[in-house]
Protein backbone atom coordinates (compact mmCIF):
# COMPACT_ATOMS: atom_id res chain seq x y z
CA UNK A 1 0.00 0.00 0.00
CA UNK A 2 1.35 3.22 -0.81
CA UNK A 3 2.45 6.06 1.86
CA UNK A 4 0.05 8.55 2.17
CA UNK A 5 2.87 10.89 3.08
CA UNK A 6 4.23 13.45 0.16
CA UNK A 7 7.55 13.80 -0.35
CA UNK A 8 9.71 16.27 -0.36
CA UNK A 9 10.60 18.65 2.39
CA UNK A 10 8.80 19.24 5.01
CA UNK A 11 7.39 23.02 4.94
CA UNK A 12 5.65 24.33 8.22
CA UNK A 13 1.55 25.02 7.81
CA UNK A 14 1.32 28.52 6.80
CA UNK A 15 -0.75 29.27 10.17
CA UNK A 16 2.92 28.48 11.96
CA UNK A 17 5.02 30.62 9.61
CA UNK A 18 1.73 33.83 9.27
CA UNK A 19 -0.12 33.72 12.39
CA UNK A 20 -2.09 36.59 11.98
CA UNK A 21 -5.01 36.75 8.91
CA UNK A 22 -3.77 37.16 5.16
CA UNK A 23 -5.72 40.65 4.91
CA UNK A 24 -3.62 41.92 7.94
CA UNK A 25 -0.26 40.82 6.71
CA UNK A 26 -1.25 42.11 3.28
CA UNK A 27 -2.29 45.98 4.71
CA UNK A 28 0.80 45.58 7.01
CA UNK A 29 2.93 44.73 4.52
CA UNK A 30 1.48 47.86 1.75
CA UNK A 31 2.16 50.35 4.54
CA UNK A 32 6.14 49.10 5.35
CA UNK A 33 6.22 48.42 1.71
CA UNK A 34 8.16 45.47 2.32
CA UNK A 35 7.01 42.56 -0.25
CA UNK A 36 5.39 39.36 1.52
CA UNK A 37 8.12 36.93 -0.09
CA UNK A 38 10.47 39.22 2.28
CA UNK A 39 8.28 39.15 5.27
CA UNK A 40 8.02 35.55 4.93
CA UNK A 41 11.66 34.49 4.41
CA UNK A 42 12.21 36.84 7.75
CA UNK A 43 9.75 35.03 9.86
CA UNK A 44 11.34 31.40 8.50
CA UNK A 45 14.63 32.85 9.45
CA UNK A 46 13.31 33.83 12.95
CA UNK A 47 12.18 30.91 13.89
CA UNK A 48 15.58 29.37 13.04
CA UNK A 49 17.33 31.54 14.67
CA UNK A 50 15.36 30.78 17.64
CA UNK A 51 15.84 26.69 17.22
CA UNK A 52 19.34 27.00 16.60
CA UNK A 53 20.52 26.44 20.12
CA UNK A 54 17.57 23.95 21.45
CA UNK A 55 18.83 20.72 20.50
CA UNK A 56 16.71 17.97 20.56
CA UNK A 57 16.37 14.32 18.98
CA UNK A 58 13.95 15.79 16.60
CA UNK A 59 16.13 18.94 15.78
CA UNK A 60 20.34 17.62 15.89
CA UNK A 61 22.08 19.64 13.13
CA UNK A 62 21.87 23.49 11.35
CA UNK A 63 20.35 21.48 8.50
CA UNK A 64 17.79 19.91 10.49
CA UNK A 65 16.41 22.87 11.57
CA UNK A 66 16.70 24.92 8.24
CA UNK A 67 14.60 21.73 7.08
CA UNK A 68 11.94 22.05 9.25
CA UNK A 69 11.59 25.88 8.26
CA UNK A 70 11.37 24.93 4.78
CA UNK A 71 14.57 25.61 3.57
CA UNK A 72 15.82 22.69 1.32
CA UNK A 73 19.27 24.32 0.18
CA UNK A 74 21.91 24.55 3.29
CA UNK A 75 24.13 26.51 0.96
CA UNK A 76 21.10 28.73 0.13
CA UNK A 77 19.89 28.74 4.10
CA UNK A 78 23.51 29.86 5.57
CA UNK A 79 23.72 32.54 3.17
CA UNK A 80 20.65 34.11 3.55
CA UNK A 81 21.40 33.61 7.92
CA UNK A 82 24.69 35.40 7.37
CA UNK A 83 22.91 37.71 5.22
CA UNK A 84 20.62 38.79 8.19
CA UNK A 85 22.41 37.84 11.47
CA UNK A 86 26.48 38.58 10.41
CA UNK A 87 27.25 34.98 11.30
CA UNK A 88 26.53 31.79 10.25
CA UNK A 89 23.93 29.53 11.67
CA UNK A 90 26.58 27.08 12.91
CA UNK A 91 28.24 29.94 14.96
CA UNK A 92 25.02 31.72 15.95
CA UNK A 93 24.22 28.40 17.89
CA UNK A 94 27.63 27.83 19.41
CA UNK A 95 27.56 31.33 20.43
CA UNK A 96 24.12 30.84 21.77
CA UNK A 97 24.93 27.57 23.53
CA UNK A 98 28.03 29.67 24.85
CA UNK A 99 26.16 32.48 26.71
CA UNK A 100 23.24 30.21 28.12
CA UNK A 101 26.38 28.10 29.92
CA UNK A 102 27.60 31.56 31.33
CA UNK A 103 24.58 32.39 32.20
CA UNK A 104 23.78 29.43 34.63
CA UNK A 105 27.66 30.12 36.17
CA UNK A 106 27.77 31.99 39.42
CA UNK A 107 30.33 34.22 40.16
């Protein structure tokens, strides 16, 4: 019997990546003038930044959690992360992992 799941990577719903209604991103988006590809590509990014440095079974590597954004190129993914952060993902989450560990250290 055939899989009933698709193939391909795995792209979050669209209610995970736009939580708020399509008419209120669209009027938000006219008055920053900041095209909704952009907007979108900046939220995706977001939430990797944020998963970078929560590793989990689910969620190992930089790749992993590009994947689950819906980014299918790492090349393409680390690029646009320098692009918006000044580092790459890889050294966003070591630097990440970094300050959380001198953060639980008591002087």
């Amino acid at each position: 019997m055939p899989s009933t799941r698709p193939r391909g990577p795995v792209v979050p719903e669209s209610r995970e990546v736009i939580p708020m209604a399509c008419p209120l991103v669209c009027r938000r988006n006219r008055h920053e003038r900041t095209a909704m590809g952009r907007w979108i590509l900046q939220q995706r990014l977001e939430r990797c930044r944020r998963d970078l440095p929560r590793v989990t079974a689910m969620l190992p590597t930089v790749a992993a959690v590009s994947r689950r954004w819906g980014f299918v190129s790492p090349s393409h993914f680390s690029r646009v992360f320098r692009a918006a952060y000044g580092m790459s993902p890889r050294e966003w989450k070591m630097a990440e992992l970094t300050h959380e560990g001198r953060q639980g250290q008591k002087c």
